[in-house]
C-alpha atoms as a PDB file:
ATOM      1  CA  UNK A   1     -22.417  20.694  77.857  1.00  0.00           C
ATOM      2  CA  UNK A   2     -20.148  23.493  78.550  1.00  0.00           C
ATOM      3  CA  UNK A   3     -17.116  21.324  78.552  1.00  0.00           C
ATOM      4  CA  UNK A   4     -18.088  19.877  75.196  1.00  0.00           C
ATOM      5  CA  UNK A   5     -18.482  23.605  73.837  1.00  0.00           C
ATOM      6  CA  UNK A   6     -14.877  24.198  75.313  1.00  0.00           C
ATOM      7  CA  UNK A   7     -13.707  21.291  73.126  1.00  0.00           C
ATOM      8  CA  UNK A   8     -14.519  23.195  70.323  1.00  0.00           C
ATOM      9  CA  UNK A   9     -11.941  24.701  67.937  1.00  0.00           C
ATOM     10  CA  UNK A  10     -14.678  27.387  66.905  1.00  0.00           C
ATOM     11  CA  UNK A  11     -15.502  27.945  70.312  1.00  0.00           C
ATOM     12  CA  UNK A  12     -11.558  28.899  71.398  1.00  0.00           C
ATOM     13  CA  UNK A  13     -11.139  30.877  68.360  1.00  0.00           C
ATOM     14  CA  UNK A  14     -14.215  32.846  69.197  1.00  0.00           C
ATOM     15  CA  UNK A  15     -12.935  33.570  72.535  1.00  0.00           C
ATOM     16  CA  UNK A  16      -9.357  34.685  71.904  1.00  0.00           C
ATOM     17  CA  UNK A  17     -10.870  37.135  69.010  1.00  0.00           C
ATOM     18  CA  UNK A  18     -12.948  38.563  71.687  1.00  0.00           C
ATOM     19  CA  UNK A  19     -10.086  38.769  74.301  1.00  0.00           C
ATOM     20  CA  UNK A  20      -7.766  40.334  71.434  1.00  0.00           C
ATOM     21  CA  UNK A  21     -10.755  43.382  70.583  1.00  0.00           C
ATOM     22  CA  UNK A  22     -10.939  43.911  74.402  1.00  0.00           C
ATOM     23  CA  UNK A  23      -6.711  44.315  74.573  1.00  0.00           C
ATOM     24  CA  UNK A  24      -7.556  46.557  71.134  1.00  0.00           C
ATOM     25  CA  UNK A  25      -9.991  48.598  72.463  1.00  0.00           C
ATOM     26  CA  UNK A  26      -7.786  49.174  75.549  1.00  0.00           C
ATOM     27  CA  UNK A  27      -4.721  50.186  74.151  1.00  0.00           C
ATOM     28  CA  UNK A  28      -7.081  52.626  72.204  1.00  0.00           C
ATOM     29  CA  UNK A  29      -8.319  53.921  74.860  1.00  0.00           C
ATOM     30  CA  UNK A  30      -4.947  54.228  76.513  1.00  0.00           C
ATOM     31  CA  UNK A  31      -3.609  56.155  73.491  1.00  0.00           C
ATOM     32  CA  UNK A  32      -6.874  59.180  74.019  1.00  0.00           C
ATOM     33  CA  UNK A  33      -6.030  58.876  77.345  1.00  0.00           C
ATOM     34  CA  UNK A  34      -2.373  59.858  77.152  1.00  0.00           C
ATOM     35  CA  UNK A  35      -3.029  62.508  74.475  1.00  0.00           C
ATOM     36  CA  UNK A  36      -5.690  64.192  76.302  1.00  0.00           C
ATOM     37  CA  UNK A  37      -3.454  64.625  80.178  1.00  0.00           C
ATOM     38  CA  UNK A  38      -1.173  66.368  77.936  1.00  0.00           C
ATOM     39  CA  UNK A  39      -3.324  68.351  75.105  1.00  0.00           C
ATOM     40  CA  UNK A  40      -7.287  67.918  75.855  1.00  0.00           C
ATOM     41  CA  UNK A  41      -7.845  70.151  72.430  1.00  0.00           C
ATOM     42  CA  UNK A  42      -6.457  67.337  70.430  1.00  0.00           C
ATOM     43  CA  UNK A  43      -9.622  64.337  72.209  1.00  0.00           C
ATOM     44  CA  UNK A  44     -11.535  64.855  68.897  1.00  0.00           C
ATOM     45  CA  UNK A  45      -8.594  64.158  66.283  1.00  0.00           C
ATOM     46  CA  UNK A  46      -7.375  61.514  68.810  1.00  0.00           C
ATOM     47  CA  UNK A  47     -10.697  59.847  69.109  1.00  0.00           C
ATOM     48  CA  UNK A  48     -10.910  59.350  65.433  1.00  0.00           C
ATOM     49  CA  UNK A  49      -7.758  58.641  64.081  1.00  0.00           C
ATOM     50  CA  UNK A  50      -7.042  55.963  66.736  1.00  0.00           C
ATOM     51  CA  UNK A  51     -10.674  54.339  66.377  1.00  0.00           C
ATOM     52  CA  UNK A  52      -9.409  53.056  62.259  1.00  0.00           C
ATOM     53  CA  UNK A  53      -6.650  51.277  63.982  1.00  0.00           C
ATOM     54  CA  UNK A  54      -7.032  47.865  64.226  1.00  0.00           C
ATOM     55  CA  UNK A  55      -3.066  46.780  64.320  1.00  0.00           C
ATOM     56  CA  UNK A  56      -1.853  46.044  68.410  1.00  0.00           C
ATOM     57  CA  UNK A  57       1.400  46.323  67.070  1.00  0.00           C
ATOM     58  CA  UNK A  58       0.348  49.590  65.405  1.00  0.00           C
ATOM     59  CA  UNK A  59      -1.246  50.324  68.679  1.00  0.00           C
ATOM     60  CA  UNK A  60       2.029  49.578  70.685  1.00  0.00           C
ATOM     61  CA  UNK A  61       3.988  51.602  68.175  1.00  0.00           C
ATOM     62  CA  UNK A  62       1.880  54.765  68.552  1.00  0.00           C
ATOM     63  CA  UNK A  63       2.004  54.578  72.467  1.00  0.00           C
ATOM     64  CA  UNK A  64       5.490  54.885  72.211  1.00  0.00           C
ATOM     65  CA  UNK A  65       5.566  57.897  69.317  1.00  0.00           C
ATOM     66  CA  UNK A  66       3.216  59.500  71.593  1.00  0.00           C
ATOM     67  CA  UNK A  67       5.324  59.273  75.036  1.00  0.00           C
ATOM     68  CA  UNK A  68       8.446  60.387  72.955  1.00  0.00           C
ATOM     69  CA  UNK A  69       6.374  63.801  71.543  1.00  0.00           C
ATOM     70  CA  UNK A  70       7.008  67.044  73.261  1.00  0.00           C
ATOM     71  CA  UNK A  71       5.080  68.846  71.695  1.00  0.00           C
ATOM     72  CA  UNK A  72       1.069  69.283  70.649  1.00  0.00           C
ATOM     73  CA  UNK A  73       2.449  70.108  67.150  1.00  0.00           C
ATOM     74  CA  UNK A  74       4.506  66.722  67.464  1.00  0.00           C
ATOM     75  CA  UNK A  75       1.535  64.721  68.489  1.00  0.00           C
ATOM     76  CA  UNK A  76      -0.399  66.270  66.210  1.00  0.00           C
ATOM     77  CA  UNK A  77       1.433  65.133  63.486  1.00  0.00           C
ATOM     78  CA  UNK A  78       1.871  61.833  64.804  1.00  0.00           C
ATOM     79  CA  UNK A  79      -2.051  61.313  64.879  1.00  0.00           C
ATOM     80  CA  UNK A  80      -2.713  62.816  61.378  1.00  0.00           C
ATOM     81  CA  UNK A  81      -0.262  60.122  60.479  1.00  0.00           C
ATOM     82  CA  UNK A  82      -2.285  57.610  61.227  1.00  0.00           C
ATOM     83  CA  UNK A  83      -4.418  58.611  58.389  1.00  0.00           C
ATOM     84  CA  UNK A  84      -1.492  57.898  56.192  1.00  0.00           C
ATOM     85  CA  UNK A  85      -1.571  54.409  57.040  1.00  0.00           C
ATOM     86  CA  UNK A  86      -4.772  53.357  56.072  1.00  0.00           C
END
């Protein structure tokens, strides 16, 4: 039964949408993460800009605009960006 549900175009496309919202959800993560070891005033903004962002390339993108910030001004900016893109 299982292998007959494997078969199943539905059934793969179902799967790798659930394997891309687990890399999504991640990468989000991995973005607060980042921004909070450096500035842990910024977790609120952080936490809500980056939960509208659906795009892994976005995603990708931001995690390297974050690493390149050296300052919380900088990454402040950076996040209140994200609003932009919406």
């Amino acid at each position: 039964m299982l292998e007959l549900l494997r078969q199943e175009p539905l059934y793969s496309e179902i799967l790798q949408e659930g394997e891309q919202r687990g890399v999504q959800k991640g990468m989000q993560q991995a973005v607060i993460t980042m921004v909070v070891a450096h500035f842990p005033q910024l977790e609120p903004l952080a936490k809500k800009m980056v939960a509208a962002v659906n795009s892994l390339e976005r995603l990708q993108l931001l995690i390297v605009e974050l690493s390149l910030a050296r300052s919380e001004e900088e990454t402040e900016r950076i996040l209140l960006s994200l609003g932009e893109d919406a």
